[in-house]
PDB file of N, CA and C in Angstrom:
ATOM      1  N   UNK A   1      14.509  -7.104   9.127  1.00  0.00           N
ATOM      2  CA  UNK A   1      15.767  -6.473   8.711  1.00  0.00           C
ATOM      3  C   UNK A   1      15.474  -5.217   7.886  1.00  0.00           C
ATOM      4  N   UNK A   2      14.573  -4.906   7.559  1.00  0.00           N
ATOM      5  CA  UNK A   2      14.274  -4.387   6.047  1.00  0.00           C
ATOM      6  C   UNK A   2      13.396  -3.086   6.683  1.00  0.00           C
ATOM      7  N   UNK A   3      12.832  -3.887   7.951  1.00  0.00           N
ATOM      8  CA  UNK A   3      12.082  -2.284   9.044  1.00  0.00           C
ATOM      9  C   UNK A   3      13.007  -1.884   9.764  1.00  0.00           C
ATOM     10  N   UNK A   4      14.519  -2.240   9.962  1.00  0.00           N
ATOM     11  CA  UNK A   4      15.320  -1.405  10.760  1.00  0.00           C
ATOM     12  C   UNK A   4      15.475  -0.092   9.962  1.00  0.00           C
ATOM     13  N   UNK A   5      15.884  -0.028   8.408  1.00  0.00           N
ATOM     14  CA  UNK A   5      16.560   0.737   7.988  1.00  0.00           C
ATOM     15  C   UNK A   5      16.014   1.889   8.042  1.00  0.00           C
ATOM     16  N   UNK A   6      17.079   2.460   8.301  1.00  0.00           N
ATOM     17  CA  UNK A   6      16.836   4.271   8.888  1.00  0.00           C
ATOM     18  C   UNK A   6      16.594   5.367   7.511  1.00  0.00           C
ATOM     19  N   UNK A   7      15.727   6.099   7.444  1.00  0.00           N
ATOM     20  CA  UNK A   7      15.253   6.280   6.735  1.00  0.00           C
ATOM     21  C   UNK A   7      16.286   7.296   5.399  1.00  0.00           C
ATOM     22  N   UNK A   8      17.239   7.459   6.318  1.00  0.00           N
ATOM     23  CA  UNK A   8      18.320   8.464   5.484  1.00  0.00           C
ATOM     24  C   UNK A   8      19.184   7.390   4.625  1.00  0.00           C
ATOM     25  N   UNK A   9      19.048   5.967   5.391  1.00  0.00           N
ATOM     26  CA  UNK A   9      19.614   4.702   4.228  1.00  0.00           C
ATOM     27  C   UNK A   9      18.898   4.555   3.468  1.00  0.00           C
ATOM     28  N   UNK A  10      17.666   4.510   3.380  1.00  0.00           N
ATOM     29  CA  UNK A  10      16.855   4.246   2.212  1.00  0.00           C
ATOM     30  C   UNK A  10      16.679   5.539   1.326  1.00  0.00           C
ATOM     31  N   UNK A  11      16.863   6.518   1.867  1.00  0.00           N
ATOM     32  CA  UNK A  11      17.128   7.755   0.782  1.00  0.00           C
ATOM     33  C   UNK A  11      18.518   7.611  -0.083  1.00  0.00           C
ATOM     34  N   UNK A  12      19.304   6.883   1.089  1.00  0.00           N
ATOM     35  CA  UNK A  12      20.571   6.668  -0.051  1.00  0.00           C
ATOM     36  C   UNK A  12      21.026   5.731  -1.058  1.00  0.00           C
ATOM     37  N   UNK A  13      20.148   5.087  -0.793  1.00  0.00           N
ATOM     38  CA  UNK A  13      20.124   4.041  -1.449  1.00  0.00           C
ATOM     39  C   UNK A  13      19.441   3.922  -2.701  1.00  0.00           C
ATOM     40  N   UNK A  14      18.083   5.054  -2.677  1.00  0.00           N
ATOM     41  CA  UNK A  14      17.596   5.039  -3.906  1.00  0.00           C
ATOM     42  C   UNK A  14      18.222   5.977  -4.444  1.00  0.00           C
ATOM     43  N   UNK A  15      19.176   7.086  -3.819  1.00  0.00           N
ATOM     44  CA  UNK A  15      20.109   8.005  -4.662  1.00  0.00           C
ATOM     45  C   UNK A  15      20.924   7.312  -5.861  1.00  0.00           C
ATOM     46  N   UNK A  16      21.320   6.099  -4.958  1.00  0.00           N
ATOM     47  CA  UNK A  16      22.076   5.528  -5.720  1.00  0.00           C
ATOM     48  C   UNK A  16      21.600   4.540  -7.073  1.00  0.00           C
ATOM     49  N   UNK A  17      20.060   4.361  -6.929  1.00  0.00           N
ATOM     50  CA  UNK A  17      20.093   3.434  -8.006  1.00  0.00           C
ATOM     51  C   UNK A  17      19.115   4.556  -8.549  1.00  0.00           C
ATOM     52  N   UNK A  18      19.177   5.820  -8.569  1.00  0.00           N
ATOM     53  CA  UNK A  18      19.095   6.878  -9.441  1.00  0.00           C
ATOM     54  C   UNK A  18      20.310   6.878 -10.279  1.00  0.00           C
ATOM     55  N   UNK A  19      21.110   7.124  -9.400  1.00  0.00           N
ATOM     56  CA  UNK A  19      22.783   7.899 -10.169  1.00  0.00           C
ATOM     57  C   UNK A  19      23.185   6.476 -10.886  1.00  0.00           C
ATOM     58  N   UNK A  20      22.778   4.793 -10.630  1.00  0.00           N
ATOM     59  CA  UNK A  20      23.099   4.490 -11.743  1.00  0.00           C
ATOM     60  C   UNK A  20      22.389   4.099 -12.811  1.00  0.00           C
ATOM     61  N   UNK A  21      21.287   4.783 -12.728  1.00  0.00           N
ATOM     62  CA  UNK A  21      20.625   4.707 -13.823  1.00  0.00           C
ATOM     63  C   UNK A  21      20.590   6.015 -14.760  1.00  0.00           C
ATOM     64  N   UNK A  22      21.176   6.954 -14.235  1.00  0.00           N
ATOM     65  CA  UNK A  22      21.657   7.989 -14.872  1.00  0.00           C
ATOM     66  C   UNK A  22      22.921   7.519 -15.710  1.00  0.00           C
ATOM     67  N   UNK A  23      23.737   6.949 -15.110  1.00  0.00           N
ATOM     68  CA  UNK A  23      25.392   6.960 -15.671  1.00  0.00           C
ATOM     69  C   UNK A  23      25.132   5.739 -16.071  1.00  0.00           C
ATOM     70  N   UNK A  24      23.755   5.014 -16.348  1.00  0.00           N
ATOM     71  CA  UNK A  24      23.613   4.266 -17.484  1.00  0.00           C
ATOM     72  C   UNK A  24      23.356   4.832 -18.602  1.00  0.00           C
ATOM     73  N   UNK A  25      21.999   5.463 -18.632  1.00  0.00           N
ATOM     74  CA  UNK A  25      21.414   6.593 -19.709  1.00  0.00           C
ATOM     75  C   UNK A  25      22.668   7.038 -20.379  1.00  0.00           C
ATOM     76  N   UNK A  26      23.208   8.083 -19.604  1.00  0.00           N
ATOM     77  CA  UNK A  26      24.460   8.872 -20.035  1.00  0.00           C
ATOM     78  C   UNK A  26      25.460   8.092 -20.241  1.00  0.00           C
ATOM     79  N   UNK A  27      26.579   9.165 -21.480  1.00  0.00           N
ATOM     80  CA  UNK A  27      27.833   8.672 -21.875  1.00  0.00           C
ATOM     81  C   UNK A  27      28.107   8.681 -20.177  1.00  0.00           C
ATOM     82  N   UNK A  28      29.621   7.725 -19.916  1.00  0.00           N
ATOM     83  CA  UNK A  28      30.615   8.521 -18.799  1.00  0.00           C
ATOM     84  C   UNK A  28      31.347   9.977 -19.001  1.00  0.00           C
ATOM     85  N   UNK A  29      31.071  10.634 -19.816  1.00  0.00           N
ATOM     86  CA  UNK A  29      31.659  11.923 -19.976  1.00  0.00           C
ATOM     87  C   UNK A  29      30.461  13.023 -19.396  1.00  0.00           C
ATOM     88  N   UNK A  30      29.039  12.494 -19.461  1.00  0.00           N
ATOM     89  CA  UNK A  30      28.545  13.323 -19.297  1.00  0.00           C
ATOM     90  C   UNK A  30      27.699  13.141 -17.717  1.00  0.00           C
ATOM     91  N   UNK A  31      28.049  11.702 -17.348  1.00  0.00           N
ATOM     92  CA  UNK A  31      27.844  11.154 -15.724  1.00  0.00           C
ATOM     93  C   UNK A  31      29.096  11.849 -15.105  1.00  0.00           C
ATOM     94  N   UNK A  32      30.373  12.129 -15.613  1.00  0.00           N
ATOM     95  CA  UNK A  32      31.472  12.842 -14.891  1.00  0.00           C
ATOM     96  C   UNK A  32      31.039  14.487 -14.721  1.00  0.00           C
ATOM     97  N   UNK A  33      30.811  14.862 -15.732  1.00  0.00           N
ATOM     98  CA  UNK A  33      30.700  15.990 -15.233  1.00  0.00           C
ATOM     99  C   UNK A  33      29.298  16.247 -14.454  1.00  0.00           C
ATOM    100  N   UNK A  34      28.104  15.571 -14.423  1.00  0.00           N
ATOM    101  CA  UNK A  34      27.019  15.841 -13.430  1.00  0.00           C
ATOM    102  C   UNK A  34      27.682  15.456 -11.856  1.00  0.00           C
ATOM    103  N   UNK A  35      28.674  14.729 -11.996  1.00  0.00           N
ATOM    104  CA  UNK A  35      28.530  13.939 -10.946  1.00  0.00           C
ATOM    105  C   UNK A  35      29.673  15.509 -10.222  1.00  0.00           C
ATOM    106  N   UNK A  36      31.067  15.726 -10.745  1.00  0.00           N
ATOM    107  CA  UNK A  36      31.302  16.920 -10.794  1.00  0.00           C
ATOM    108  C   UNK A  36      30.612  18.079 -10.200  1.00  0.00           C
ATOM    109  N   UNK A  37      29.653  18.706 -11.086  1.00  0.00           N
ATOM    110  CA  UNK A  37      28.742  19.541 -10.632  1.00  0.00           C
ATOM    111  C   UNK A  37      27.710  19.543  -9.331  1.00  0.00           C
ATOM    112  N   UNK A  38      27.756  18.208  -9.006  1.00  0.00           N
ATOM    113  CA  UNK A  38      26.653  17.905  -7.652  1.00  0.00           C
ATOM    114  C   UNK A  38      27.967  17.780  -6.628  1.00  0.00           C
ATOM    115  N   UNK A  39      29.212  17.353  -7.049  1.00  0.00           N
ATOM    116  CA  UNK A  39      30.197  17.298  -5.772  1.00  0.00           C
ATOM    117  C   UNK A  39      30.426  19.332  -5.601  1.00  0.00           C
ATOM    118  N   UNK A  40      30.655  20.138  -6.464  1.00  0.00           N
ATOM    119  CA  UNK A  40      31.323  21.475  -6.040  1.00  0.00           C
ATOM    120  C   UNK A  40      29.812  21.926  -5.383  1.00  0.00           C
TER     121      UNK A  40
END
């Protein structure tokens, strides 16, 4: 199961347990506005 995943899922996936370990670190005021700045 774990050798199907396509490699752009596993990039997203560690995006994600980046970003919440960021918007752990960080207040939510300052995970809003990064998160902000990476959406424009």
């Amino acid at each position: 199961m774990r050798r199907r995943l396509r490699p752009e899922l596993r990039l997203r996936a560690r995006a994600l347990r980046h970003w919440r370990r960021m918007r752990f670190l960080n207040t939510p005021a300052e995970a809003d506005k990064i998160a902000a700045a990476a959406a424009s």
